[in-house]
Structure formats: C-alpha cells, structure tokens
N, C-alpha and C. Protein backbone atom coordinates (compact mmCIF):
# COMPACT_ATOMS: atom_id res chain seq x y z
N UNK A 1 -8.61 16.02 2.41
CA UNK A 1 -8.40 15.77 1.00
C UNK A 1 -8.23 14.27 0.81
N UNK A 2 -9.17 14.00 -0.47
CA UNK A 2 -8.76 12.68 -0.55
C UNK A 2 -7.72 11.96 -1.74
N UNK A 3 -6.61 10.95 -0.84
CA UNK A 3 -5.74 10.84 -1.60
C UNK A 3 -5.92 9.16 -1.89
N UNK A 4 -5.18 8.56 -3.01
CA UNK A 4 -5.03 7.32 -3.53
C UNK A 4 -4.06 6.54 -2.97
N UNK A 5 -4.09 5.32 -2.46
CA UNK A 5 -3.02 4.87 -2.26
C UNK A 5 -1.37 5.43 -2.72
N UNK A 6 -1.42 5.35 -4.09
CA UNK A 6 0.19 5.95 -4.17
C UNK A 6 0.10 7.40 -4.04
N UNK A 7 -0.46 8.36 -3.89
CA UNK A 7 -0.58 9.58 -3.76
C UNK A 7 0.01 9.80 -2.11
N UNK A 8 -0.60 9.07 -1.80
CA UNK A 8 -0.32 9.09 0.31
C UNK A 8 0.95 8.41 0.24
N UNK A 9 1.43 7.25 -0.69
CA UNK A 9 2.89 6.76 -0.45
C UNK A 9 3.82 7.86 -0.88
N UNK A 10 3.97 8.17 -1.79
CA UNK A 10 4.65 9.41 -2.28
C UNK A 10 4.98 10.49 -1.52
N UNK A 11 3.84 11.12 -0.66
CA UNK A 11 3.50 12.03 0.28
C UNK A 11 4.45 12.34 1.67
N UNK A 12 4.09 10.56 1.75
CA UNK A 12 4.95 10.50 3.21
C UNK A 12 6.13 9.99 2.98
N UNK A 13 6.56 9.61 1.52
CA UNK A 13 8.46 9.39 1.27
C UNK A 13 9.08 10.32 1.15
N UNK A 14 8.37 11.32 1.00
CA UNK A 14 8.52 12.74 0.35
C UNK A 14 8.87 13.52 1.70
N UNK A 15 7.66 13.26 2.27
CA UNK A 15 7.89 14.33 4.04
C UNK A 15 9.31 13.21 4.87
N UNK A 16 9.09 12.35 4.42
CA UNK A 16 10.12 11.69 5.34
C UNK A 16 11.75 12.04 5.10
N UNK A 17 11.87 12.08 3.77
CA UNK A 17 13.26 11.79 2.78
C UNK A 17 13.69 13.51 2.92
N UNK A 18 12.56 14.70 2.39
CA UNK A 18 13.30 15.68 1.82
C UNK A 18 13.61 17.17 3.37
N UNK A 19 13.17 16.59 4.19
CA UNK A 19 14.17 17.91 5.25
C UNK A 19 14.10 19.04 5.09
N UNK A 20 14.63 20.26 4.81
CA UNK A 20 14.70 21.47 4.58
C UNK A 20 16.23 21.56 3.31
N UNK A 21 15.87 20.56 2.92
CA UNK A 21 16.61 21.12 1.40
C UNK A 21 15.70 20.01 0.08
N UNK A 22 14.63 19.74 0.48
CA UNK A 22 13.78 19.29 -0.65
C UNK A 22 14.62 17.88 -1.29
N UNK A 23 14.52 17.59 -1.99
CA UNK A 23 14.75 15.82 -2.60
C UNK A 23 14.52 16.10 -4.30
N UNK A 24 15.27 15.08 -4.55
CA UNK A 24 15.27 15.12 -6.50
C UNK A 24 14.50 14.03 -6.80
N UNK A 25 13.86 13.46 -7.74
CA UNK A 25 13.45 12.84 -8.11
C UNK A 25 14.04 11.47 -7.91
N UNK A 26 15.54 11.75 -8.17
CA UNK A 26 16.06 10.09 -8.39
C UNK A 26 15.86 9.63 -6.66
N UNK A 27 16.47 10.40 -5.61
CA UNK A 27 16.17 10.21 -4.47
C UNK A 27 14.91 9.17 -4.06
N UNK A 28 13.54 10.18 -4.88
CA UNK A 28 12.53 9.29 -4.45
C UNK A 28 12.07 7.88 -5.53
N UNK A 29 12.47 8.21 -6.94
CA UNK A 29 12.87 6.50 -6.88
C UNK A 29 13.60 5.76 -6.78
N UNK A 30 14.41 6.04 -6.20
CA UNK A 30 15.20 4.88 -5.42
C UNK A 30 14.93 4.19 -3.89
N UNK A 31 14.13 5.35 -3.45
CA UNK A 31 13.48 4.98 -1.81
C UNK A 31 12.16 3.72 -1.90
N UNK A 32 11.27 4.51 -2.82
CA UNK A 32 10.21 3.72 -3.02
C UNK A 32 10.40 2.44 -4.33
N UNK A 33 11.44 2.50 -4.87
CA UNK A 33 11.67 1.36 -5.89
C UNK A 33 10.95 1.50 -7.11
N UNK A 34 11.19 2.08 -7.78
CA UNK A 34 10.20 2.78 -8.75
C UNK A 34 10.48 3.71 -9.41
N UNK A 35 10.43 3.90 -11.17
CA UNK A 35 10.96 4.50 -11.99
C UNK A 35 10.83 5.86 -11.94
N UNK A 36 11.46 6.34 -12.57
CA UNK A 36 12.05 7.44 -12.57
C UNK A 36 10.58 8.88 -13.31
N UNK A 37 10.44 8.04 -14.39
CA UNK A 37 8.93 8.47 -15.08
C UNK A 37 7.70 8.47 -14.39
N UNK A 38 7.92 7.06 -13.14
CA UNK A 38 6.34 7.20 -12.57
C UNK A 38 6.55 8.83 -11.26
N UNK A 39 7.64 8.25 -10.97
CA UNK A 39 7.92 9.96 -9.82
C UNK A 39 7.52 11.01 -10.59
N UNK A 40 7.93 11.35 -11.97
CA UNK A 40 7.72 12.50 -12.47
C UNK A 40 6.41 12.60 -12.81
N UNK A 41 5.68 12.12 -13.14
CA UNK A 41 3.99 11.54 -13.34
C UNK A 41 3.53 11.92 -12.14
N UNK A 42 3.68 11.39 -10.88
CA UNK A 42 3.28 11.62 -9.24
C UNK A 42 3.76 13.23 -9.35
N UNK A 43 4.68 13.54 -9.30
CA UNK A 43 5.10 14.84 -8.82
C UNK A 43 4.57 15.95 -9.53
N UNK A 44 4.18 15.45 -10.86
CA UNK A 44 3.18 16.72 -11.47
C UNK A 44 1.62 16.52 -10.98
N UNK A 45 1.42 15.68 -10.73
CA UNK A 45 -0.02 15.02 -10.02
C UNK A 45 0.35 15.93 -8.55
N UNK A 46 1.08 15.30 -8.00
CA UNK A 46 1.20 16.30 -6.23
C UNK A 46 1.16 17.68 -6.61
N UNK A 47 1.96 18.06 -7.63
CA UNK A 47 2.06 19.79 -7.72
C UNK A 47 0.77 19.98 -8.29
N UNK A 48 -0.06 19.60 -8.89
CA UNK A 48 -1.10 20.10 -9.71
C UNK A 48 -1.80 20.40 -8.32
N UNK A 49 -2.06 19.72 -7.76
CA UNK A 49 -2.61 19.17 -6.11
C UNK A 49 -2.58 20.18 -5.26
N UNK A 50 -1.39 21.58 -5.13
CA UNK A 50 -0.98 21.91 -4.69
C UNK A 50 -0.24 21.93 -2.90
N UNK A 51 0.28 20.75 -3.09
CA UNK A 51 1.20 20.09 -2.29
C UNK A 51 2.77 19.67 -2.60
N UNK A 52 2.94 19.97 -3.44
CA UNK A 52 4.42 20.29 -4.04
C UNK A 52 4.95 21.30 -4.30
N UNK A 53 5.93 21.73 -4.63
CA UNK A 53 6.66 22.66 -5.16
C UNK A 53 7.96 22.23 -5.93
N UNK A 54 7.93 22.49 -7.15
CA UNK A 54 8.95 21.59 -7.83
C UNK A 54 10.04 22.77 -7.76
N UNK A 55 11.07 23.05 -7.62
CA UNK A 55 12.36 24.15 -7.69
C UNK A 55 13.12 23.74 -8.93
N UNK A 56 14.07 24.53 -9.70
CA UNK A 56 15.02 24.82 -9.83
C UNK A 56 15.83 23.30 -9.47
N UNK A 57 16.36 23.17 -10.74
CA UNK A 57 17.01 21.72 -11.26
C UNK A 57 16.34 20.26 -10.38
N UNK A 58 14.96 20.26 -10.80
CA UNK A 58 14.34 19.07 -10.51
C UNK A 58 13.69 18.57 -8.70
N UNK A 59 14.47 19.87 -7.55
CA UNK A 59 14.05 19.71 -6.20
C UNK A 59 12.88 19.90 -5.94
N UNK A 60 12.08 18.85 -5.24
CA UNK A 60 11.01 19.11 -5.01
C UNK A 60 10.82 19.43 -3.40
N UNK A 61 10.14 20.26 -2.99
CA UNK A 61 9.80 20.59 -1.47
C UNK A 61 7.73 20.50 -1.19
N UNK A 62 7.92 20.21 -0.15
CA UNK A 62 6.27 20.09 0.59
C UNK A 62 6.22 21.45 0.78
N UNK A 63 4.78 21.46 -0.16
CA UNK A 63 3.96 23.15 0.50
C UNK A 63 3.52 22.89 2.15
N UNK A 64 3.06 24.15 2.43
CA UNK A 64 2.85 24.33 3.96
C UNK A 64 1.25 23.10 3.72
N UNK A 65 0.84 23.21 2.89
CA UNK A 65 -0.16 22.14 3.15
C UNK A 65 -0.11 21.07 2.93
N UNK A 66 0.80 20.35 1.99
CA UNK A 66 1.15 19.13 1.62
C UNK A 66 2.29 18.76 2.86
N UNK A 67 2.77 19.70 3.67
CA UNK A 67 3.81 19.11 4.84
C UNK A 67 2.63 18.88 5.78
N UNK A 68 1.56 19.57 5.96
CA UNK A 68 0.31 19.27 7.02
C UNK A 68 -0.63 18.02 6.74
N UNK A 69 -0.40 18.18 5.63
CA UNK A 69 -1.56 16.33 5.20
C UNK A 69 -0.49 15.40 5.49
N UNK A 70 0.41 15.28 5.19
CA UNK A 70 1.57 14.65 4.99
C UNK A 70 1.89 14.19 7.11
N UNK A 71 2.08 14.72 7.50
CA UNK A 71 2.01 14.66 8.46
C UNK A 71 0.74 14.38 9.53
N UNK A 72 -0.33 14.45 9.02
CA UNK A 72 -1.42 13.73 9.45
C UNK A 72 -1.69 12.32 8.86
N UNK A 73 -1.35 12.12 7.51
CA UNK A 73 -1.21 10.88 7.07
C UNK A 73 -0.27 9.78 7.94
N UNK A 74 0.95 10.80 8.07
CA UNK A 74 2.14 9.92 8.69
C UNK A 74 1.39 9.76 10.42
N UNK A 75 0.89 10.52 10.71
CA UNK A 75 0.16 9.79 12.05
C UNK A 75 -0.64 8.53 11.94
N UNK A 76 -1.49 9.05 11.56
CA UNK A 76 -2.54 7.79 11.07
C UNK A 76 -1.72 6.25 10.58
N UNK A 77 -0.94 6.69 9.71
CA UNK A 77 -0.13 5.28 9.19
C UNK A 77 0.27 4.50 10.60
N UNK A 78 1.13 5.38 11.27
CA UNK A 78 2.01 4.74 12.42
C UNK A 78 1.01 4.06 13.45
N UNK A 79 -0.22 5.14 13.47
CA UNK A 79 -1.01 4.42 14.53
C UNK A 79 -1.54 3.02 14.09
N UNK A 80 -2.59 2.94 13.26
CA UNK A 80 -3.15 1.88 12.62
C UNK A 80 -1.81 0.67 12.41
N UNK A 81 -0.89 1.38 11.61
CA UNK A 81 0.06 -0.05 11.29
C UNK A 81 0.50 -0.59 12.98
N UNK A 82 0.85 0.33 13.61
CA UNK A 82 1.18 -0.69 15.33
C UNK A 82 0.01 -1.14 15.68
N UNK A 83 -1.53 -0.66 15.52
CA UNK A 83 -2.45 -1.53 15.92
C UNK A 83 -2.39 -2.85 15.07
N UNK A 84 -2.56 -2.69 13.68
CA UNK A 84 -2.62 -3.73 13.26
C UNK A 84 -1.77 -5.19 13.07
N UNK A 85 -0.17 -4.67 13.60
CA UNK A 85 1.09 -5.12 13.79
C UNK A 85 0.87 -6.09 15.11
N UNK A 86 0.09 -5.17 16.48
CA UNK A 86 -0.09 -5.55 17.74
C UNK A 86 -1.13 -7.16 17.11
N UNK A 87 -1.95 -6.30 16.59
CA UNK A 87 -3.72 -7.49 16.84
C UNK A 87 -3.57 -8.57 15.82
N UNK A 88 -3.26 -8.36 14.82
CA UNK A 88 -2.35 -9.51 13.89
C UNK A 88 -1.51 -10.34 13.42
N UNK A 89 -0.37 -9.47 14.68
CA UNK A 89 0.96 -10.65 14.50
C UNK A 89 1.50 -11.08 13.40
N UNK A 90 1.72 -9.57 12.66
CA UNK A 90 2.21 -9.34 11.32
C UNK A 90 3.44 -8.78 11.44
N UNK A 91 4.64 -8.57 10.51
CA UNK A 91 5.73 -7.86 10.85
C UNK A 91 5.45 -6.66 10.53
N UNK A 92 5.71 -5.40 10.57
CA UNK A 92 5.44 -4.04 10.60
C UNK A 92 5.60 -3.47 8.99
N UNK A 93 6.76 -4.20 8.69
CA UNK A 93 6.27 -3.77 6.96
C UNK A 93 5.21 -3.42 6.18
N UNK A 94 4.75 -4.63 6.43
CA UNK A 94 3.30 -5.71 6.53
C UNK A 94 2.18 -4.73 6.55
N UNK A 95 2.40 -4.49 8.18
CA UNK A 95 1.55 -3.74 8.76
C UNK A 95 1.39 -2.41 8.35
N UNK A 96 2.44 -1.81 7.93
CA UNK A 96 2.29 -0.44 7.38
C UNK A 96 1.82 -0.16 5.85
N UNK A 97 1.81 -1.63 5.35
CA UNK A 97 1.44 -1.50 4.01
C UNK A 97 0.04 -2.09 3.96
N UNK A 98 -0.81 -2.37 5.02
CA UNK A 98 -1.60 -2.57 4.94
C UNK A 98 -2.56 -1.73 5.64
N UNK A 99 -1.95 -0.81 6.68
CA UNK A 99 -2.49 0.17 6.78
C UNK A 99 -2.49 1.75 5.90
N UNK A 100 -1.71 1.73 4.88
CA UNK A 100 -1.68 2.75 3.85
C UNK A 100 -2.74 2.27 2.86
N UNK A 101 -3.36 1.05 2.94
CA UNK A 101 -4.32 0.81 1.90
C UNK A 101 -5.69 1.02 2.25
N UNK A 102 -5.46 0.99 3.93
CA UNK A 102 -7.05 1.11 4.39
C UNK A 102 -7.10 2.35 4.83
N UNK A 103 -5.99 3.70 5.19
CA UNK A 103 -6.35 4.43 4.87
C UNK A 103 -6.86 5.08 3.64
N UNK A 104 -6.33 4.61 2.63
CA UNK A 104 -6.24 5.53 1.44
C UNK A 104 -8.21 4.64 1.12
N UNK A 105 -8.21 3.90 1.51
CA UNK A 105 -9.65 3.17 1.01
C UNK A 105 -11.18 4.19 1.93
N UNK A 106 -10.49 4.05 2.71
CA UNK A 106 -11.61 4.28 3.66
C UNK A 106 -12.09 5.70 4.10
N UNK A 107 -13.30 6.41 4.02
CA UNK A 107 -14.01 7.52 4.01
C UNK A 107 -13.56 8.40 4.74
N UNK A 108 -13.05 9.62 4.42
CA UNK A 108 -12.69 10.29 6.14
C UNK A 108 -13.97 10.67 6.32
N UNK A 109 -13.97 11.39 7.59
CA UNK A 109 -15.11 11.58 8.14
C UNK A 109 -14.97 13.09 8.38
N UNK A 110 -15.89 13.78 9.00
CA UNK A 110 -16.10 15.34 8.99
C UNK A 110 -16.37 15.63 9.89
C-alpha cells in the first residue's frame, strides 16, 4: 500500500506510542508536535484506510493490518536511516527523516 510521507509518520508514532491499550489523540500530538486537528484529519484518513480503529472516548488502536504495514515501514525506516546515517555522516534524526521521505517517495516494487 502506498502511503505519503505523513501517513507513514503517523503510522509508525502510532505503532510505536500505543501498546496494547491504544493512544488518544493528544498523545500523538504531542509526540509528533502537531495539532490536535491535523491528528484528527490523519486519523480519519488512517481509519478510512482501514488501518485504524478509533474506540470509545477518542482511543485509537492499529488494525491487524495497519500493525503489519506499520511494522514493515518501521523496518525499512531503521534500515535505510542507519545506512544513510553510516554513508553520510549525518546524525540519525537526520537520517531517519530523510529516510521516511525516500521511502514514502519511492516505488515499491512487486
């Protein structure tokens, strides 16, 4: 599936932050720095997607498929950002934010 840059950031703040009791909205803007309206905007975008699940007073949880992209994303990120961290001599921030752009840019393949 193909996702947008903030679609894949969201994704993996989301798989990272919410555990087995799901995350509220304010949670995730406060992680990613970012209003409160754009989460709710994303999170009806992810649920439409069907990779969300919004619960009962605002918790949101990863469907079994949005925890599986989500987790292939989060591979890919880690790999690419330490390559690109290694071959560039960038700090890893850096690196991870510049590898969330060239994933989200670049074609998957089949």
């Amino acid at each position: 599936m193909k996702l947008t840059r903030s679609q894949t950031r969201y994704l993996v703040a989301i798989y990272k932050l919410s555990g087995d009791e799901g995350i509220r909205s304010m949670g995730i803007a406060e992680a990613l720095s970012v209003s409160r309206p754009s989460v709710s905007r994303m999170l009806n975008n992810l649920t439409q997607m069907g990779l969300l699940d919004k619960r009962l007073y605002g918790t949101v949880f990863l469907t079994e498929s949005g925890k599986a992209l989500a987790e292939e994303r989060l591979q890919e990120l880690n790999r690419l950002g330490s390559q690109l961290e290694a071959i560039l001599k960038i700090p890893s921030d850096l690196a991870e934010e510049c590898a969330l752009l060239l994933i989200s840019e670049l074609p998957k393949s089949q």
